[in-house]
N, C-alpha and C. Protein backbone atom coordinates (compact mmCIF):
# COMPACT_ATOMS: atom_id res chain seq x y z
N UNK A 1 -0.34 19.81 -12.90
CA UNK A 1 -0.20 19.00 -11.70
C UNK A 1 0.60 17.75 -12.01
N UNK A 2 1.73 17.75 -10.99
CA UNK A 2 2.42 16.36 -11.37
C UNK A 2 2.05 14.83 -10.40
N UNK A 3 1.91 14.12 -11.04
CA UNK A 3 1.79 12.83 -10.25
C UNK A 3 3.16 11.85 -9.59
N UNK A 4 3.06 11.65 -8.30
CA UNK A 4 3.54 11.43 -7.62
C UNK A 4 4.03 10.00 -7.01
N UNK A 5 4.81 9.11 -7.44
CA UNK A 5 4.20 8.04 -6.86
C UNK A 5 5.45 7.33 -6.15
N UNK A 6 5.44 6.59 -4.84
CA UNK A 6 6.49 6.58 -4.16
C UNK A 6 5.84 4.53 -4.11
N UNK A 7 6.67 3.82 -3.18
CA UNK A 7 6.50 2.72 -2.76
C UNK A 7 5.10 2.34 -2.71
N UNK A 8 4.39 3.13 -1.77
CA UNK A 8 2.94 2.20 -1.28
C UNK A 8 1.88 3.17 -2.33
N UNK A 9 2.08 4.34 -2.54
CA UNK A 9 0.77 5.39 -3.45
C UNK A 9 1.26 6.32 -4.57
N UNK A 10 -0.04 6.76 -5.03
CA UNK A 10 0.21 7.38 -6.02
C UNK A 10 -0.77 9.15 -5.68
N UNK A 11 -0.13 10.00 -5.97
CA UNK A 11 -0.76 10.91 -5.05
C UNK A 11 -0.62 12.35 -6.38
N UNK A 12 -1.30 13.06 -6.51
CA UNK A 12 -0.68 14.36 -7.19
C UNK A 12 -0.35 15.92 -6.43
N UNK A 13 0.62 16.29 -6.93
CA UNK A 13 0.76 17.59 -6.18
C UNK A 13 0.14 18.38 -6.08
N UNK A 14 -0.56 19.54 -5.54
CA UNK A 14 -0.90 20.90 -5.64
C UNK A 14 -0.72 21.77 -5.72
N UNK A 15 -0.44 22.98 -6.67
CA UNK A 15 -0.06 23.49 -6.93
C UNK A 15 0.31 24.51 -6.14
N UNK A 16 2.34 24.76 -6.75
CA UNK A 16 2.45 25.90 -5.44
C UNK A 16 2.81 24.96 -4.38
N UNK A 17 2.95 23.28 -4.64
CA UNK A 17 3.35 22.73 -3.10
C UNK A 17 4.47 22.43 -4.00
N UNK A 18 5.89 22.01 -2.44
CA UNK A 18 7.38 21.57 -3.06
C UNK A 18 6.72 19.75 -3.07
N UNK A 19 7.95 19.56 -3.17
CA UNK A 19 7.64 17.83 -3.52
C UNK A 19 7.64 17.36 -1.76
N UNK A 20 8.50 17.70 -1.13
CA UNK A 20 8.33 17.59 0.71
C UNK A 20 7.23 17.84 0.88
N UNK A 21 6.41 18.94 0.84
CA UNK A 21 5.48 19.34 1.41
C UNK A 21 4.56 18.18 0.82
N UNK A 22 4.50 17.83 -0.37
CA UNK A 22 3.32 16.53 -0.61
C UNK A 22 3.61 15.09 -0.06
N UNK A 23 4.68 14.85 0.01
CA UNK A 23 4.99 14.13 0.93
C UNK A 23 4.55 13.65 2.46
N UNK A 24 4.63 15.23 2.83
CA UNK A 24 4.27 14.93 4.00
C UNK A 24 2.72 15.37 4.15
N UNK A 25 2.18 15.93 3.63
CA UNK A 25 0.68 15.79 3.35
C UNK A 25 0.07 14.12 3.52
N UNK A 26 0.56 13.53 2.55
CA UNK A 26 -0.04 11.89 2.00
C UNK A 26 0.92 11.65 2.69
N UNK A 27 1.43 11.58 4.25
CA UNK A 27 1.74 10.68 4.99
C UNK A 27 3.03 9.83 5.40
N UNK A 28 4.03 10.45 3.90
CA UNK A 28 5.25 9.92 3.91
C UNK A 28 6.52 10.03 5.13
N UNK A 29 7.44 8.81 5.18
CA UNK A 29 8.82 9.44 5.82
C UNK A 29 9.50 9.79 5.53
N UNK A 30 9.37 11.41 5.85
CA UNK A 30 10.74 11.69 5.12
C UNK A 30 11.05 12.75 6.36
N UNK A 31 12.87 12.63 6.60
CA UNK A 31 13.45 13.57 7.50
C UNK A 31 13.49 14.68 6.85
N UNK A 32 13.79 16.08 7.96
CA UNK A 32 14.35 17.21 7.04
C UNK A 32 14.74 17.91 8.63
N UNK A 33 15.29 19.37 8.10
CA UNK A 33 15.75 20.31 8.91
C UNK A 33 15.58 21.72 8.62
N UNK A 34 16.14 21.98 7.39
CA UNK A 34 16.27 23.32 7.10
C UNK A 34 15.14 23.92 6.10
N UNK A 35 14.57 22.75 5.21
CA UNK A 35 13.38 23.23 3.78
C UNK A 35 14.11 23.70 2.99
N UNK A 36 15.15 24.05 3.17
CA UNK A 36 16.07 25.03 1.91
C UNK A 36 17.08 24.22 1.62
N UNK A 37 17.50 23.62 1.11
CA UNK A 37 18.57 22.86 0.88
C UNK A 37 19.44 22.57 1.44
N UNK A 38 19.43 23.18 2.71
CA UNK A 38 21.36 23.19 3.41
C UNK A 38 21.61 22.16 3.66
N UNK A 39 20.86 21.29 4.59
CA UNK A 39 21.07 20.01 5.42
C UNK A 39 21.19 19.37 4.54
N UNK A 40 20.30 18.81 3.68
CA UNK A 40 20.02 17.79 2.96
C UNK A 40 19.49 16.24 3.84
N UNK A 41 19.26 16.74 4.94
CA UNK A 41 18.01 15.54 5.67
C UNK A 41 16.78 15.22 4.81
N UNK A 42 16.40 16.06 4.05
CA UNK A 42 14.94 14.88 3.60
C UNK A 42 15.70 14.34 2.17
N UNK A 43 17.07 14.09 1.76
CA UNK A 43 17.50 13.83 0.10
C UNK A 43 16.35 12.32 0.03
N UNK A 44 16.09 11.72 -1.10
CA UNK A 44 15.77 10.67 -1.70
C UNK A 44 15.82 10.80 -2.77
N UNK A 45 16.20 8.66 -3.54
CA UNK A 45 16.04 8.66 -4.17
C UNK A 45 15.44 8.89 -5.66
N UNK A 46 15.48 9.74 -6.69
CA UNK A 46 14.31 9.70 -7.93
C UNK A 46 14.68 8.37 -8.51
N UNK A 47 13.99 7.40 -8.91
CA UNK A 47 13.81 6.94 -9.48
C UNK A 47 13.44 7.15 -11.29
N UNK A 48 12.81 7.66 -11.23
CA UNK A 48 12.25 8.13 -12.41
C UNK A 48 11.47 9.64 -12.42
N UNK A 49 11.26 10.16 -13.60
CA UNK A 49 11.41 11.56 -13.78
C UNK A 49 12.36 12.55 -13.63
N UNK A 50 11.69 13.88 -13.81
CA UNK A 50 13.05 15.41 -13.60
C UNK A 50 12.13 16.55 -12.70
N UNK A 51 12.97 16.71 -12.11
CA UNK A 51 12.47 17.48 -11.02
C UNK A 51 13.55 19.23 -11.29
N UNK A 52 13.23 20.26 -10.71
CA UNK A 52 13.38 21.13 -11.12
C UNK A 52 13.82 22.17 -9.96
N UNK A 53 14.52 22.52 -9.01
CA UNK A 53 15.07 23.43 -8.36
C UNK A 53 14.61 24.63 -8.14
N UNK A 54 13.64 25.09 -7.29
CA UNK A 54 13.59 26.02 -6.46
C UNK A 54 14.50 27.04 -6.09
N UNK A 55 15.43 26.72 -5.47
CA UNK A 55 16.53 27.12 -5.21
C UNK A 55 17.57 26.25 -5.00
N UNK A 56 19.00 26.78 -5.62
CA UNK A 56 19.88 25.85 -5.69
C UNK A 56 20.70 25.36 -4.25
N UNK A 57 20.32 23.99 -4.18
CA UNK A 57 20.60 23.15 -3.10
C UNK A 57 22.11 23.04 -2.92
N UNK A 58 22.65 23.59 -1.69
CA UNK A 58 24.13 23.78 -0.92
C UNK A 58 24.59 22.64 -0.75
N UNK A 59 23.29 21.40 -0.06
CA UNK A 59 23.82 20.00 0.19
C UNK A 59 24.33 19.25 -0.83
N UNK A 60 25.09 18.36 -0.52
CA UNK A 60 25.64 17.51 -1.47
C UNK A 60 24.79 16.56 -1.87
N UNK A 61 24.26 16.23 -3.07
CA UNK A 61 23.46 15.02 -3.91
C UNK A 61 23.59 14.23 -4.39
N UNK A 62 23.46 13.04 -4.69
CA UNK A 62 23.99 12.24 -5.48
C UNK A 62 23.47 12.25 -6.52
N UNK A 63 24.17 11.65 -8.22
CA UNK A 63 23.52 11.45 -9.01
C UNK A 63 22.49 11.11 -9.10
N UNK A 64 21.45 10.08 -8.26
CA UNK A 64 20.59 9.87 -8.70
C UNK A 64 19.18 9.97 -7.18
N UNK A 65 19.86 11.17 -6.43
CA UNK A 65 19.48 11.89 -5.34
C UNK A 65 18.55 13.05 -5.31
N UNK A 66 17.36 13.46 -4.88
CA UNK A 66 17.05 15.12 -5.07
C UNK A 66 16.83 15.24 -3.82
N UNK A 67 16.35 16.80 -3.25
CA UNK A 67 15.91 17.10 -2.12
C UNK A 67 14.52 18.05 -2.09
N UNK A 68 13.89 16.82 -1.71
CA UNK A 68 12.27 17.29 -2.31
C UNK A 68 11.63 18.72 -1.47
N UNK A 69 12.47 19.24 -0.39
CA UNK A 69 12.25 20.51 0.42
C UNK A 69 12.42 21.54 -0.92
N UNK A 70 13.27 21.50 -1.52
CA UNK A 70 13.45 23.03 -2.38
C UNK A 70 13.31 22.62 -3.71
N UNK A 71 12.48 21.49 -4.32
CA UNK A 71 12.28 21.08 -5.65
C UNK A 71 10.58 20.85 -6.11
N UNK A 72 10.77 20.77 -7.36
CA UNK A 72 9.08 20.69 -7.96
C UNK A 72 9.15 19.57 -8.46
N UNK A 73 8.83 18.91 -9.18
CA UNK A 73 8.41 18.22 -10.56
C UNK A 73 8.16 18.59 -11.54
N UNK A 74 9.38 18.35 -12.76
CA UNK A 74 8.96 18.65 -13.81
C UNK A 74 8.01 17.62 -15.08
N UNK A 75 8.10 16.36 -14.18
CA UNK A 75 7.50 15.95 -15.04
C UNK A 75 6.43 14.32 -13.89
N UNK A 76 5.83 13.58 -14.19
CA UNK A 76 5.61 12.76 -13.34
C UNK A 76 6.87 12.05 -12.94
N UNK A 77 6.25 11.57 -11.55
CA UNK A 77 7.91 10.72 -11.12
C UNK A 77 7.54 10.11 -9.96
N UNK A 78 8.59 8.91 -9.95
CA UNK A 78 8.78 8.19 -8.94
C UNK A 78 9.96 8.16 -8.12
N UNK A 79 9.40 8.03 -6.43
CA UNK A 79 10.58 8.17 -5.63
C UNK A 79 10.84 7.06 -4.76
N UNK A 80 11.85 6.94 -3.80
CA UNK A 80 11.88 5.67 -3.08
C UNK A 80 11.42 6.27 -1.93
N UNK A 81 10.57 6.19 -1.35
CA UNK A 81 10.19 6.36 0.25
C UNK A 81 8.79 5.94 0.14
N UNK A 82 8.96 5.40 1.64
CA UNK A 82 7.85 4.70 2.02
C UNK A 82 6.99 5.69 3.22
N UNK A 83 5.65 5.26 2.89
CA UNK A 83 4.54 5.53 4.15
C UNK A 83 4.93 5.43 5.35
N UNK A 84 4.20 6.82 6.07
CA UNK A 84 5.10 6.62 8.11
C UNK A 84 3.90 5.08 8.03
N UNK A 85 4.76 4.07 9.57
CA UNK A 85 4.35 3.14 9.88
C UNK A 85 2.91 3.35 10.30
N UNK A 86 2.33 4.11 10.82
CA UNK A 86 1.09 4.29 11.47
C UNK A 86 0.01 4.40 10.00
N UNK A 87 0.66 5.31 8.84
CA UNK A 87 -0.60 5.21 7.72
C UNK A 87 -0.43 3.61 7.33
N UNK A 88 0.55 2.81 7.14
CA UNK A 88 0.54 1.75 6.68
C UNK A 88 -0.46 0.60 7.48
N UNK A 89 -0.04 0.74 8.30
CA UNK A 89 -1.05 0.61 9.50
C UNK A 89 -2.80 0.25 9.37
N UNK A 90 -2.80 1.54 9.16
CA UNK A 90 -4.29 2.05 8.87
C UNK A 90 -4.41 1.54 7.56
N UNK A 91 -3.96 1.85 6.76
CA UNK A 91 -4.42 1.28 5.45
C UNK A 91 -4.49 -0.08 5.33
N UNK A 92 -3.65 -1.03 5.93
CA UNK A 92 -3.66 -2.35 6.19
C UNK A 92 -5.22 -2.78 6.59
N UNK A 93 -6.03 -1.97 8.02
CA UNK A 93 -6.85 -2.16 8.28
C UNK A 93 -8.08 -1.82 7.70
N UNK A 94 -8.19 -1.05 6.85
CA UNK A 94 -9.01 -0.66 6.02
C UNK A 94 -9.34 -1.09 4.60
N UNK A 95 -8.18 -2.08 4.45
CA UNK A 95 -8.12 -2.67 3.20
C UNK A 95 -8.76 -4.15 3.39
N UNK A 96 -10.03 -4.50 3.03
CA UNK A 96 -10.42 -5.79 3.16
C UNK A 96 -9.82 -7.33 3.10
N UNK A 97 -9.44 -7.23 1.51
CA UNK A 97 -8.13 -7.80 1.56
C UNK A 97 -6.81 -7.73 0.92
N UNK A 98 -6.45 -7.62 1.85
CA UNK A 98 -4.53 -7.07 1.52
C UNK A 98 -4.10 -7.71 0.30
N UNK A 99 -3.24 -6.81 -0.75
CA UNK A 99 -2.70 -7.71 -1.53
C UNK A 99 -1.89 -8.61 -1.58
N UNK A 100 -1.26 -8.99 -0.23
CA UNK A 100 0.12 -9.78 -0.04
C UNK A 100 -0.67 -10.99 0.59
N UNK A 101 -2.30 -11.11 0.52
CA UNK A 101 -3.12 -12.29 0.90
C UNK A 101 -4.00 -13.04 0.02
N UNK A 102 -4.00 -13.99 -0.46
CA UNK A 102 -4.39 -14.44 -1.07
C UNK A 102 -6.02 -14.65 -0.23
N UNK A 103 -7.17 -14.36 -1.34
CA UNK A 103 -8.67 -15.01 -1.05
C UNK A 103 -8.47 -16.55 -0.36
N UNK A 104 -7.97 -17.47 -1.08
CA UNK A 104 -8.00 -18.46 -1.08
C UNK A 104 -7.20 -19.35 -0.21
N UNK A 105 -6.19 -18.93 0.88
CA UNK A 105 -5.38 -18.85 1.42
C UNK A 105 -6.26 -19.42 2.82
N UNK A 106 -5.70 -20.77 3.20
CA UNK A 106 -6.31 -21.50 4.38
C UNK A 106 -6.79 -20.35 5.74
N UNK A 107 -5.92 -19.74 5.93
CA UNK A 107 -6.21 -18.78 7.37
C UNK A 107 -7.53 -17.84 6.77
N UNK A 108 -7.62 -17.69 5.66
CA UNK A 108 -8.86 -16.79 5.09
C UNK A 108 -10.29 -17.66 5.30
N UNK A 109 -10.20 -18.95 4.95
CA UNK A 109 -11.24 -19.38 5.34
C UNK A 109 -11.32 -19.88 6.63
N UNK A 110 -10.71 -20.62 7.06
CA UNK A 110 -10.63 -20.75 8.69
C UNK A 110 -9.67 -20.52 9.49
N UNK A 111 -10.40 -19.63 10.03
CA UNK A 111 -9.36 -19.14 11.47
C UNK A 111 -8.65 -19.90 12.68
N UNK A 112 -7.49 -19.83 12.57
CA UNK A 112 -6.88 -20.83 13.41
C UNK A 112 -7.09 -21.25 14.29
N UNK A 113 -7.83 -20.24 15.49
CA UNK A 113 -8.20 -20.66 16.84
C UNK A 113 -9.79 -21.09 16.94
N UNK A 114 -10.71 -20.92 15.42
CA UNK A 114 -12.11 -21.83 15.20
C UNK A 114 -11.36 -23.41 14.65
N UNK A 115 -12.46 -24.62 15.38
CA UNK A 115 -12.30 -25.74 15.30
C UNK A 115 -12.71 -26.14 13.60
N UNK A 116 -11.57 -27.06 12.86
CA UNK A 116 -12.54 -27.23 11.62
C UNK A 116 -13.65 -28.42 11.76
N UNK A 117 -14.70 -27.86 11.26
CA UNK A 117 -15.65 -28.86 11.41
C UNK A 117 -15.56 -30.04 9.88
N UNK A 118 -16.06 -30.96 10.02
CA UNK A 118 -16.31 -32.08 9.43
C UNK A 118 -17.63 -31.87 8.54
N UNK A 119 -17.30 -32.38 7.33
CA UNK A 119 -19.18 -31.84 6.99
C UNK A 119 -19.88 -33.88 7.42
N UNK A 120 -20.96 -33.18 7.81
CA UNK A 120 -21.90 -34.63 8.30
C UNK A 120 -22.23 -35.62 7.34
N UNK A 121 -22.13 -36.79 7.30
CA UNK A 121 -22.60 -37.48 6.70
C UNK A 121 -24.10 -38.10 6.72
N UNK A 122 -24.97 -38.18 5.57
CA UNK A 122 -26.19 -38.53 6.28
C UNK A 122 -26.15 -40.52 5.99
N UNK A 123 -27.25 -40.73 6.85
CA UNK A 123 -27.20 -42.11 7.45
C UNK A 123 -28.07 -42.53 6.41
N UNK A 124 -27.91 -43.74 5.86
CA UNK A 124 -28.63 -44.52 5.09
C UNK A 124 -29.38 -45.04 5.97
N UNK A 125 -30.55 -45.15 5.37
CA UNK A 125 -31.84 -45.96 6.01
C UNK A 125 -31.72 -47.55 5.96
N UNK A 126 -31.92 -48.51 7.04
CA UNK A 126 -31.80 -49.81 7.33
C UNK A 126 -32.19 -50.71 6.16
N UNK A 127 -33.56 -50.42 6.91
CA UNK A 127 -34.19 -51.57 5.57
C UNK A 127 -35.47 -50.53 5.50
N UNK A 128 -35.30 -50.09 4.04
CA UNK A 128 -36.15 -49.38 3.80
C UNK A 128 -36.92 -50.25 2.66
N UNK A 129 -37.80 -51.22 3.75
CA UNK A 129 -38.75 -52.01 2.67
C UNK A 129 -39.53 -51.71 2.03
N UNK A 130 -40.18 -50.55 2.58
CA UNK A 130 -41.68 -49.97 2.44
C UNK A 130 -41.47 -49.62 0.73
N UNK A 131 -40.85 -48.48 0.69
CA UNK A 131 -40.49 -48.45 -1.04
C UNK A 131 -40.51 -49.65 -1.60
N UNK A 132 -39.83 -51.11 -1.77
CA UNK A 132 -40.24 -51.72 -2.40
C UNK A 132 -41.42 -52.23 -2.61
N UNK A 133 -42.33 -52.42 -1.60
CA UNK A 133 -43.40 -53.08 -1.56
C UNK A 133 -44.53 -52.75 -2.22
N UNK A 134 -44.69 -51.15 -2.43
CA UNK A 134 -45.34 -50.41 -2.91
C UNK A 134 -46.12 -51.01 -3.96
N UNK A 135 -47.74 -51.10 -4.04
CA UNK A 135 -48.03 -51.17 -5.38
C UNK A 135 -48.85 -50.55 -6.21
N UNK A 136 -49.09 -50.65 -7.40
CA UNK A 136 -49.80 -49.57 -7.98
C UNK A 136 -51.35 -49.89 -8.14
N UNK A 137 -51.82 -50.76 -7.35
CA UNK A 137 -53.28 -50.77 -7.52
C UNK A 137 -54.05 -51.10 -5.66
């Protein structure tokens, strides 16, 4: 099983799936048309790793291009494509706190449209004679 990892995740294949098909399993964008190489609508970037041909792709590629409809993984790898907007979405909301937010980050502790409160000060006592007067017999 090869591991998979694009912009936002890291995902592994199943066996017997092309690299498109996991893709679009875990949510990714990626265009396509034909699954067989002709078009070359779903090409992306590899970044890293070697991927391995299914059948040999008609579309034109670039050096540093594959077309994950008619390819495997030969080894782990990284690609450039990102999550459809709607999983990002969701994952945003499900994620307590986002990594692009800091804990500590003013809007985290108070919310813009709550008033900040003041912490109270307590009042010193006038004349607090009684304590002195006190005696021990």
């Amino acid at each position: 099983m090869s591991v998979v990892q694009s912009q936002h995740i890291r995902f592994n294949l199943i066996p017997q799936e092309t690299l498109l098909e996991g893709l679009e399993r875990t949510g990714h964008e990626v265009e396509y048309q034909c699954r067989s190489g002709y078009c070359g609508g779903c090409r992306v970037r590899l970044l890293a790793g070697v991927v391995e041909y299914l059948e040999q792709p008609l579309a034109f590629i670039g050096a540093d291009e594959i077309l994950p409809c008619c390819c495997i993984p030969k080894s782990d790898i990284r690609v450039d494509c990102e999550l459809r907007l709607d999983v990002q979405k969701a994952q945003m909301q499900n994620d307590m706190f986002p990594a692009q937010q800091s804990l500590f980050d003013e809007p985290m502790l108070t919310p813009k449209h709550a008033p900040v409160k003041k912490p109270a000060r307590k009042r010193a006592a006038k004349n607090n004679t009684r304590a002195n007067n006190l005696s021990l017999f």
